[in-house]
PDB file of N, CA and C in Angstrom:
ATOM      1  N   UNK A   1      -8.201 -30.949  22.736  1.00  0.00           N
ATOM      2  CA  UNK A   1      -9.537 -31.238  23.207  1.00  0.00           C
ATOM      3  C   UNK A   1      -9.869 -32.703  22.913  1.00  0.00           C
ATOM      4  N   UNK A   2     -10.749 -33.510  23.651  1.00  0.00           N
ATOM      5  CA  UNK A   2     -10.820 -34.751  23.886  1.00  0.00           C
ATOM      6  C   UNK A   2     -12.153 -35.141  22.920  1.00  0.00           C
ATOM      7  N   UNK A   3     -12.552 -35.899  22.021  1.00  0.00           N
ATOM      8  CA  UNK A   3     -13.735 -36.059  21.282  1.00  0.00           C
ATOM      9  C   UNK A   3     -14.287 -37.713  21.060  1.00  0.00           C
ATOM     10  N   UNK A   4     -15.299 -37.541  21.583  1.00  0.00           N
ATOM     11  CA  UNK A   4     -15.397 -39.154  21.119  1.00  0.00           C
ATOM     12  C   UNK A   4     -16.131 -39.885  20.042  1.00  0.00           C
ATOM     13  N   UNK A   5     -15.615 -40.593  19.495  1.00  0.00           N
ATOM     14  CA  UNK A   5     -15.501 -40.796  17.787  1.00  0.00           C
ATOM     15  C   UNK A   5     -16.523 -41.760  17.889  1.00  0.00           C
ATOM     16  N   UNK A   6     -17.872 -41.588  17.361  1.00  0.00           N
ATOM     17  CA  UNK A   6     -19.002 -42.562  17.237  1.00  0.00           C
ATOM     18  C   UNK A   6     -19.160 -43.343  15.701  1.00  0.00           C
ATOM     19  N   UNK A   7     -19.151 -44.461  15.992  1.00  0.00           N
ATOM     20  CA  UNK A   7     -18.858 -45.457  14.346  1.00  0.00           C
ATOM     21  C   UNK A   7     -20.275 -45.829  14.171  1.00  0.00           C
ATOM     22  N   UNK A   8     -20.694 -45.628  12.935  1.00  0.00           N
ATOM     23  CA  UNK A   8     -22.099 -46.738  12.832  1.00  0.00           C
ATOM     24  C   UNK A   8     -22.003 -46.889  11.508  1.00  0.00           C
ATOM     25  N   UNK A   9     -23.291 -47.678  10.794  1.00  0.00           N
ATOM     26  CA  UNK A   9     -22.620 -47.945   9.466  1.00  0.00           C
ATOM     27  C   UNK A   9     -22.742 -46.819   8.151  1.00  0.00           C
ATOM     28  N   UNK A  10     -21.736 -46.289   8.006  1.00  0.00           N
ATOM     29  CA  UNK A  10     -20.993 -45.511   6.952  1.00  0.00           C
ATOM     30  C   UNK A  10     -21.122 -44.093   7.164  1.00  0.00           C
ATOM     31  N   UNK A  11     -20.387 -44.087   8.910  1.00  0.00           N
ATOM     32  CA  UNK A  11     -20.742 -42.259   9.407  1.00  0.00           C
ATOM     33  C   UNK A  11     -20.006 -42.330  10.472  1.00  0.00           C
ATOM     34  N   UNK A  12     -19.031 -41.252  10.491  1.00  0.00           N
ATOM     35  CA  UNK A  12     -17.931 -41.729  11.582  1.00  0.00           C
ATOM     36  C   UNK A  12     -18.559 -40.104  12.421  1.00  0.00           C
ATOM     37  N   UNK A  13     -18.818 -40.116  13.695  1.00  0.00           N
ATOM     38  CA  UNK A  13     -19.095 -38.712  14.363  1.00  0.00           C
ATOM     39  C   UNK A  13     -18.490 -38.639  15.577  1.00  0.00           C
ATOM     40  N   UNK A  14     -18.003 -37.507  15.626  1.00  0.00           N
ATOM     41  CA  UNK A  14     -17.080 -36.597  16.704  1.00  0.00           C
ATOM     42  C   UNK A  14     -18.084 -35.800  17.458  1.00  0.00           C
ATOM     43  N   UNK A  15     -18.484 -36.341  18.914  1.00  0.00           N
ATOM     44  CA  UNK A  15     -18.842 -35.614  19.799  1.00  0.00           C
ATOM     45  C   UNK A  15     -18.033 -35.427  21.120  1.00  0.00           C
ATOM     46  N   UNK A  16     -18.563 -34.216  21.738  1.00  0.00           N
ATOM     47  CA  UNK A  16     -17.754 -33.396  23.182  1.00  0.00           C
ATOM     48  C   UNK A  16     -18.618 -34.102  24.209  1.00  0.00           C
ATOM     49  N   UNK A  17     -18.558 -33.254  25.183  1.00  0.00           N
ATOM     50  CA  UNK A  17     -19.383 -33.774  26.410  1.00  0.00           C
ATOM     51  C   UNK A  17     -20.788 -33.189  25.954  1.00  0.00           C
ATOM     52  N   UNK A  18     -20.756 -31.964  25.063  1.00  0.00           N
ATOM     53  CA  UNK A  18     -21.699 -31.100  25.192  1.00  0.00           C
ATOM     54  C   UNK A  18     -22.516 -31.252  23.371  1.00  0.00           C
ATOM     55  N   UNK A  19     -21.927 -31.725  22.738  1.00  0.00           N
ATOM     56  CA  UNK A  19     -22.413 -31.651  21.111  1.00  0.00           C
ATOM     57  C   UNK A  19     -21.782 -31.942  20.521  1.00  0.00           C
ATOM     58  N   UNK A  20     -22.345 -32.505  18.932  1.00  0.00           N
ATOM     59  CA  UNK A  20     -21.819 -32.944  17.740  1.00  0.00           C
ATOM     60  C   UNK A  20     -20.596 -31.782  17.092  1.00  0.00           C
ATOM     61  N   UNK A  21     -19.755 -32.361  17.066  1.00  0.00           N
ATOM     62  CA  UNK A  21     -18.010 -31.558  16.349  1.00  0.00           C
ATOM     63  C   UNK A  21     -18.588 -31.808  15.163  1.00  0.00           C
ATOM     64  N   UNK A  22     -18.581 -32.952  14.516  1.00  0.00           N
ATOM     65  CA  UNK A  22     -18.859 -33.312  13.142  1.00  0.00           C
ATOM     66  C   UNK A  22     -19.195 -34.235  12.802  1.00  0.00           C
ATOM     67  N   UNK A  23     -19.520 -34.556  11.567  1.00  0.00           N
ATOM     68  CA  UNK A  23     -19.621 -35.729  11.110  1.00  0.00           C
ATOM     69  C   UNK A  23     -19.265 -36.092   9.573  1.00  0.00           C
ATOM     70  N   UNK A  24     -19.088 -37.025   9.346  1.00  0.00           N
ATOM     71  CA  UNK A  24     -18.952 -37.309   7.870  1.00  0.00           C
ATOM     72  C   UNK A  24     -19.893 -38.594   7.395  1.00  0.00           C
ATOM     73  N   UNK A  25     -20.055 -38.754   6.451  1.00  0.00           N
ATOM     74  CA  UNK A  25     -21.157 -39.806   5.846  1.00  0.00           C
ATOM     75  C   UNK A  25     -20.808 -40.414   4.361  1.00  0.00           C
ATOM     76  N   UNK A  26     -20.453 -41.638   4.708  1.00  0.00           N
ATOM     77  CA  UNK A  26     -19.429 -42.339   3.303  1.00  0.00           C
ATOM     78  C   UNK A  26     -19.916 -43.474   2.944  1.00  0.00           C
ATOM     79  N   UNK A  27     -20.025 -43.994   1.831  1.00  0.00           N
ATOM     80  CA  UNK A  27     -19.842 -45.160   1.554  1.00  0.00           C
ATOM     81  C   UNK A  27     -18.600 -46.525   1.210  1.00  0.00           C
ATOM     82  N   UNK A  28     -18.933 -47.266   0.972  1.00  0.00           N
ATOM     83  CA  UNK A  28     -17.452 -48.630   0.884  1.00  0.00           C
ATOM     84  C   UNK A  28     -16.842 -48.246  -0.143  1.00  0.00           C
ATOM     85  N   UNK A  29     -17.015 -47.376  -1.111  1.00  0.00           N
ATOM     86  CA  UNK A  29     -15.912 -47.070  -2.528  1.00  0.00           C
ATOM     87  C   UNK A  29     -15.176 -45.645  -1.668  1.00  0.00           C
ATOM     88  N   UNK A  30     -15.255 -45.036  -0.275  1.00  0.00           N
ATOM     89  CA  UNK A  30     -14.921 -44.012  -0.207  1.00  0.00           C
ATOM     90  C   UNK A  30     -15.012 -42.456  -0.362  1.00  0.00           C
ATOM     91  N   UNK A  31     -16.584 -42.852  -1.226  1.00  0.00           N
ATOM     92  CA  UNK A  31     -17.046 -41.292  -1.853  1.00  0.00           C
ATOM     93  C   UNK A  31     -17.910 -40.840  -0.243  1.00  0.00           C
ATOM     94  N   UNK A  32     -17.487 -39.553  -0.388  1.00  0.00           N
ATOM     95  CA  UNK A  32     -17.945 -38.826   0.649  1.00  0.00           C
ATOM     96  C   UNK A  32     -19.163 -38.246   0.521  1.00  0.00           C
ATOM     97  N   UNK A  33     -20.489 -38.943   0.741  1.00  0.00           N
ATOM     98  CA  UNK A  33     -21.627 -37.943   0.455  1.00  0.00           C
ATOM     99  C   UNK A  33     -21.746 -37.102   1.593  1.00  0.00           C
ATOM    100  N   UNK A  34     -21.566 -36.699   2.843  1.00  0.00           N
ATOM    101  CA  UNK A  34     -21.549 -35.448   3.625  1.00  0.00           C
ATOM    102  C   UNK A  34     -20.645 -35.347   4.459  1.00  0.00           C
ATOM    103  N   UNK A  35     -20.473 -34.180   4.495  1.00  0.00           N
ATOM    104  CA  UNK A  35     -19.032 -33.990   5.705  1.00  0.00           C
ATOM    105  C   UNK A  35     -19.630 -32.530   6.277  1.00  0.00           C
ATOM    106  N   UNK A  36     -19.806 -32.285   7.832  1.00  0.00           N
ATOM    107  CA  UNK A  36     -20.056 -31.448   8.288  1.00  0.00           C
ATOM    108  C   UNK A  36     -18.779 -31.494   9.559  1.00  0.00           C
ATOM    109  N   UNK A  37     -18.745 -29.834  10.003  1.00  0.00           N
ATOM    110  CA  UNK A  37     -17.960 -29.603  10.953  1.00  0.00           C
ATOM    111  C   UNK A  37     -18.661 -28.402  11.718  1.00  0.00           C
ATOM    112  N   UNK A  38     -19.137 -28.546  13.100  1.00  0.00           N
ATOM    113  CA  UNK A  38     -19.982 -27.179  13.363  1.00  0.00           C
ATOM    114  C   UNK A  38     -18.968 -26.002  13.502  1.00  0.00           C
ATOM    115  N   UNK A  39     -19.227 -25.090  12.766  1.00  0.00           N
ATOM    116  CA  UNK A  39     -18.315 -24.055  13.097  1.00  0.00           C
ATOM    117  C   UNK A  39     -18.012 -23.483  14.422  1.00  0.00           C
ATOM    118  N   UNK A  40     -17.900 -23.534  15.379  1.00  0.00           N
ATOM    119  CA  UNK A  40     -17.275 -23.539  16.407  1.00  0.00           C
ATOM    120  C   UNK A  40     -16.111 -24.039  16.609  1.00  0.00           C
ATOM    121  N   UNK A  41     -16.089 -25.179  15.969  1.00  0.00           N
ATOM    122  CA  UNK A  41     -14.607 -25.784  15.890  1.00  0.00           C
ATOM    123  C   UNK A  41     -14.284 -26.408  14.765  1.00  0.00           C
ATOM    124  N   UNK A  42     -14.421 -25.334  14.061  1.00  0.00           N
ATOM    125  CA  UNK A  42     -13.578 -25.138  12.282  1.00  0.00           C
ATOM    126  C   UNK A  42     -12.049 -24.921  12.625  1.00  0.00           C
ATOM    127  N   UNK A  43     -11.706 -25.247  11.706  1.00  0.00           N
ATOM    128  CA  UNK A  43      -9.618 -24.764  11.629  1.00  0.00           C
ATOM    129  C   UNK A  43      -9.473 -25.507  12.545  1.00  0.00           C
ATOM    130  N   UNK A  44      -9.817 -26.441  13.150  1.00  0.00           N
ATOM    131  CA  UNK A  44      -8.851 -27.400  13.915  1.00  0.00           C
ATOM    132  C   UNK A  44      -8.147 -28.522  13.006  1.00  0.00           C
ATOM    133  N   UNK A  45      -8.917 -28.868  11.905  1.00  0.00           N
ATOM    134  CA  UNK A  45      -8.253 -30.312  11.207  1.00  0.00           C
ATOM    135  C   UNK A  45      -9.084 -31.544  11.540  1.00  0.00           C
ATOM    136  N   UNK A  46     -10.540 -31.149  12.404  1.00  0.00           N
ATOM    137  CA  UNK A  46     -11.145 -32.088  12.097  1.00  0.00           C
ATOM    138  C   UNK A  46     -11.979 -32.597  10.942  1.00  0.00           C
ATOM    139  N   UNK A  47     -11.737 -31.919   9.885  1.00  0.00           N
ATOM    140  CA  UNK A  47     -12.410 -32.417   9.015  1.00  0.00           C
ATOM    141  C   UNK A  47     -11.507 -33.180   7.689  1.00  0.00           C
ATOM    142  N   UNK A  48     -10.361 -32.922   8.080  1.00  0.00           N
ATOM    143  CA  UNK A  48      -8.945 -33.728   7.480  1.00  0.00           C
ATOM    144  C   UNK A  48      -9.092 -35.438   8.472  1.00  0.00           C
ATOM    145  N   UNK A  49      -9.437 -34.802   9.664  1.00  0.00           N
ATOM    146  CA  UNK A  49      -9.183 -36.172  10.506  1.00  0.00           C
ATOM    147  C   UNK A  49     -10.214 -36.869  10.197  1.00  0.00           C
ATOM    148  N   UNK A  50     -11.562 -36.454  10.285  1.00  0.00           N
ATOM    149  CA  UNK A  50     -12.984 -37.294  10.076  1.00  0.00           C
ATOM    150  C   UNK A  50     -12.242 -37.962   8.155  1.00  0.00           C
ATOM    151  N   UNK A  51     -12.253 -37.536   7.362  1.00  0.00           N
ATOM    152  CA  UNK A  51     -11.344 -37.784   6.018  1.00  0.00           C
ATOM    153  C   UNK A  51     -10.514 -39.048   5.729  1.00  0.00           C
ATOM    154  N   UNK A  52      -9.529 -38.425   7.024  1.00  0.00           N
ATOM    155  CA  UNK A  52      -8.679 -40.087   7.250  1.00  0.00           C
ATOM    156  C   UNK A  52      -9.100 -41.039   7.359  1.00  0.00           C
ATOM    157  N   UNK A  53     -10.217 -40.959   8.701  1.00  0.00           N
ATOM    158  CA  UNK A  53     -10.684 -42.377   8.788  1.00  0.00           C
ATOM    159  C   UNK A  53     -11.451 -42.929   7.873  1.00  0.00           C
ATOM    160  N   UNK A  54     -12.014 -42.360   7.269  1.00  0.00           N
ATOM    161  CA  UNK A  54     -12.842 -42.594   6.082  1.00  0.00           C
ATOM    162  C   UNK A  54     -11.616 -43.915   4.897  1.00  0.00           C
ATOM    163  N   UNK A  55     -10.737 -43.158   4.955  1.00  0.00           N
ATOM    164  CA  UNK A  55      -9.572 -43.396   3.830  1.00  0.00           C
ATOM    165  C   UNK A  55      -9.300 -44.885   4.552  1.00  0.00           C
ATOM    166  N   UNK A  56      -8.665 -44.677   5.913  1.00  0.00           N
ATOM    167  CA  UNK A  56      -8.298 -46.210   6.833  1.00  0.00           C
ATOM    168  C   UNK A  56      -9.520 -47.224   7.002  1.00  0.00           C
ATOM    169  N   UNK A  57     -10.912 -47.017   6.724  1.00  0.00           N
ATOM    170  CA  UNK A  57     -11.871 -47.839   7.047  1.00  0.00           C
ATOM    171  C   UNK A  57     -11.699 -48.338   5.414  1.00  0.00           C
ATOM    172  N   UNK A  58     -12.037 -47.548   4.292  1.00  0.00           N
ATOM    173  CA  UNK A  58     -12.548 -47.993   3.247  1.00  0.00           C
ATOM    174  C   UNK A  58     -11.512 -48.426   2.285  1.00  0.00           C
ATOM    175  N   UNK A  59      -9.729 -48.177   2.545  1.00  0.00           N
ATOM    176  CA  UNK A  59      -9.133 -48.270   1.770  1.00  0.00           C
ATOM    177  C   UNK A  59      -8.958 -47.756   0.422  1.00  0.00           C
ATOM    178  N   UNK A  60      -9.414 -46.878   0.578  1.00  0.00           N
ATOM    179  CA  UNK A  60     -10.003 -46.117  -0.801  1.00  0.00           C
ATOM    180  C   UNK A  60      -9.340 -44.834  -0.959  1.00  0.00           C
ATOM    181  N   UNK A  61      -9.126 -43.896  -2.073  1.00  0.00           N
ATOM    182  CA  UNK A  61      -8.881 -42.600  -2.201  1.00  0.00           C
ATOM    183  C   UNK A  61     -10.566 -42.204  -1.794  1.00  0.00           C
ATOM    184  N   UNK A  62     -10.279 -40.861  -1.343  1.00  0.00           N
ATOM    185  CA  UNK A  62     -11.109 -39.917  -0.777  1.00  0.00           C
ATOM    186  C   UNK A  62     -11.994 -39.162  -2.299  1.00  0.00           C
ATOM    187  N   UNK A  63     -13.266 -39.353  -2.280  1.00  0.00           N
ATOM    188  CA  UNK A  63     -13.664 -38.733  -3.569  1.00  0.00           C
ATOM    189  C   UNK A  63     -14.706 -38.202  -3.003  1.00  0.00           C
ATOM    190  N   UNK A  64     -15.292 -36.759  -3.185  1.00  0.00           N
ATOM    191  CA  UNK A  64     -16.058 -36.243  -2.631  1.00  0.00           C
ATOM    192  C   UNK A  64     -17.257 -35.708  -4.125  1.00  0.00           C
ATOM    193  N   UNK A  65     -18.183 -36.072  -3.183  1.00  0.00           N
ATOM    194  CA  UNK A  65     -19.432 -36.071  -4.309  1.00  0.00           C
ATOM    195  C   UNK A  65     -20.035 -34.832  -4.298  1.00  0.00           C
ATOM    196  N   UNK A  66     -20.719 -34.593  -5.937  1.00  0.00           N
ATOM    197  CA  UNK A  66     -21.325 -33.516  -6.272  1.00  0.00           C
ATOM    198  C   UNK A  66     -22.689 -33.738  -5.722  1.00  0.00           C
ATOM    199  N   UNK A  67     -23.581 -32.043  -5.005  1.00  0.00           N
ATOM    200  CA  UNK A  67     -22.907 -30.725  -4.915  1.00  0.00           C
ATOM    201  C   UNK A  67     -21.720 -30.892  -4.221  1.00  0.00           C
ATOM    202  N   UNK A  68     -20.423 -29.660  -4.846  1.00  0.00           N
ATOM    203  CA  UNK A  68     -19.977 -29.423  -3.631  1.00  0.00           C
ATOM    204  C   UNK A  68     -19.984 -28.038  -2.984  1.00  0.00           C
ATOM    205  N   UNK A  69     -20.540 -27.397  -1.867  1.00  0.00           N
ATOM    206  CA  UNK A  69     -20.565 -26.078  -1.311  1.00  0.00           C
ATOM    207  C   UNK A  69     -19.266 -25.254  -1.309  1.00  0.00           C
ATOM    208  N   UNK A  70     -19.220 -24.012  -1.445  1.00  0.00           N
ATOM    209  CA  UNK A  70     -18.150 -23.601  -1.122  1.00  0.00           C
ATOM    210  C   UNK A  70     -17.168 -24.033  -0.356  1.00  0.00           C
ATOM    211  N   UNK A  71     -17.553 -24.283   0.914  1.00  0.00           N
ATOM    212  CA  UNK A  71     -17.074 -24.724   1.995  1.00  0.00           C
ATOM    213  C   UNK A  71     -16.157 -25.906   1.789  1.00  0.00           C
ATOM    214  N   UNK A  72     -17.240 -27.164   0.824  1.00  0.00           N
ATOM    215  CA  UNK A  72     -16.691 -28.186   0.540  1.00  0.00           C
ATOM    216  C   UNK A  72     -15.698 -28.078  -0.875  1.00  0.00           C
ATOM    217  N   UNK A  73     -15.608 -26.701  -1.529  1.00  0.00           N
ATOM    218  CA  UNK A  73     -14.934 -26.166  -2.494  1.00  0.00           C
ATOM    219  C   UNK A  73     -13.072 -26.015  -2.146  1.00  0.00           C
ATOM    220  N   UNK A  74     -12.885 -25.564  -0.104  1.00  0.00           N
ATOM    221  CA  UNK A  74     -12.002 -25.257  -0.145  1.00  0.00           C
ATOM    222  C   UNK A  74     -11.355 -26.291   0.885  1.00  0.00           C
ATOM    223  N   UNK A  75     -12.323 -27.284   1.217  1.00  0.00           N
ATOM    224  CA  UNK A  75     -11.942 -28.412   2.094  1.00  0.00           C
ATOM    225  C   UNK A  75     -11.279 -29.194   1.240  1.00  0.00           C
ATOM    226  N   UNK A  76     -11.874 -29.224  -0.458  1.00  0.00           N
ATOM    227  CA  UNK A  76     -11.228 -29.950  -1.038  1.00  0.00           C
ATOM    228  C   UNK A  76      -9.785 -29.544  -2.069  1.00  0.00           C
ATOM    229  N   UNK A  77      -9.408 -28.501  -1.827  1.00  0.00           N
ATOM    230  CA  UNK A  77      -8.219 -27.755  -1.770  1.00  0.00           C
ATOM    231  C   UNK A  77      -7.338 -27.908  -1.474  1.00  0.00           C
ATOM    232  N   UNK A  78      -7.879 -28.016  -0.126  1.00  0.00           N
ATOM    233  CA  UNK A  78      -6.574 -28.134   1.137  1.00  0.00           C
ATOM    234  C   UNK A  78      -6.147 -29.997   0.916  1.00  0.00           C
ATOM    235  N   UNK A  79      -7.514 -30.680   0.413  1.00  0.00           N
ATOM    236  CA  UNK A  79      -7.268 -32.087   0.605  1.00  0.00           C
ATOM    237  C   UNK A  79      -5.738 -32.291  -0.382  1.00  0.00           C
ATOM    238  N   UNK A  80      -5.523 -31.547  -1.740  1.00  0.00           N
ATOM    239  CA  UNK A  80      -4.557 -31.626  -2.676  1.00  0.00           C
ATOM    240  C   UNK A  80      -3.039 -31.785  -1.950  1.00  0.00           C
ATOM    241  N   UNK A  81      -2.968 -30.741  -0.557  1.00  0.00           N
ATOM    242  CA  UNK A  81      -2.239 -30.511  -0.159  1.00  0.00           C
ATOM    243  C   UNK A  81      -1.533 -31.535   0.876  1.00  0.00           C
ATOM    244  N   UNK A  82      -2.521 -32.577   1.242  1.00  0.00           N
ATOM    245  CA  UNK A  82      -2.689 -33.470   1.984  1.00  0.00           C
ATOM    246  C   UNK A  82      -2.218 -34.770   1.486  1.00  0.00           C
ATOM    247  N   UNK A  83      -2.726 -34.620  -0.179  1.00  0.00           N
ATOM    248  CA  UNK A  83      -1.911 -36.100  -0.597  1.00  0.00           C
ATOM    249  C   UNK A  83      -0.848 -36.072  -0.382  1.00  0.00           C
TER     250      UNK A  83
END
């Protein structure tokens, strides 16, 4: 599926023709203060991909800030698996 990746400053977002996929919301050290993915299109790996760019813009390891939700409990799981 085709998504187009909207940049502004420190929020990279994935939209369709039809709505927001996701978004993430970072600062220049790399810490992730929000990462959303609408569930509709969960389990694809966009929220590994929104991640990356985060990592390629800021040069930084990926550090994700407290709270973290369940959700963001097992996103950051999988991230272990990823280094």
């Amino acid at each position: 599926m085709d998504y187009e990746l909207v940049q502004n400053d420190g929020v990279f977002t994935l939209k369709n023709q039809n709505t927001t996929v996701g978004f993430v919301r970072f600062n220049e050290l790399g810490e992730v203060e929000y990462i959303f993915v609408n569930p509709i299109f969960r389990k694809q790996g966009l929220a590994t991909k929104l991640l990356e760019l985060v990592k390629e813009k800021t040069g930084k390891e990926i550090i994700l800030q407290e709270p973290i939700s369940p959700l963001g409990s097992k996103l950051l799981k999988s991230l272990y698996k990823w280094k």
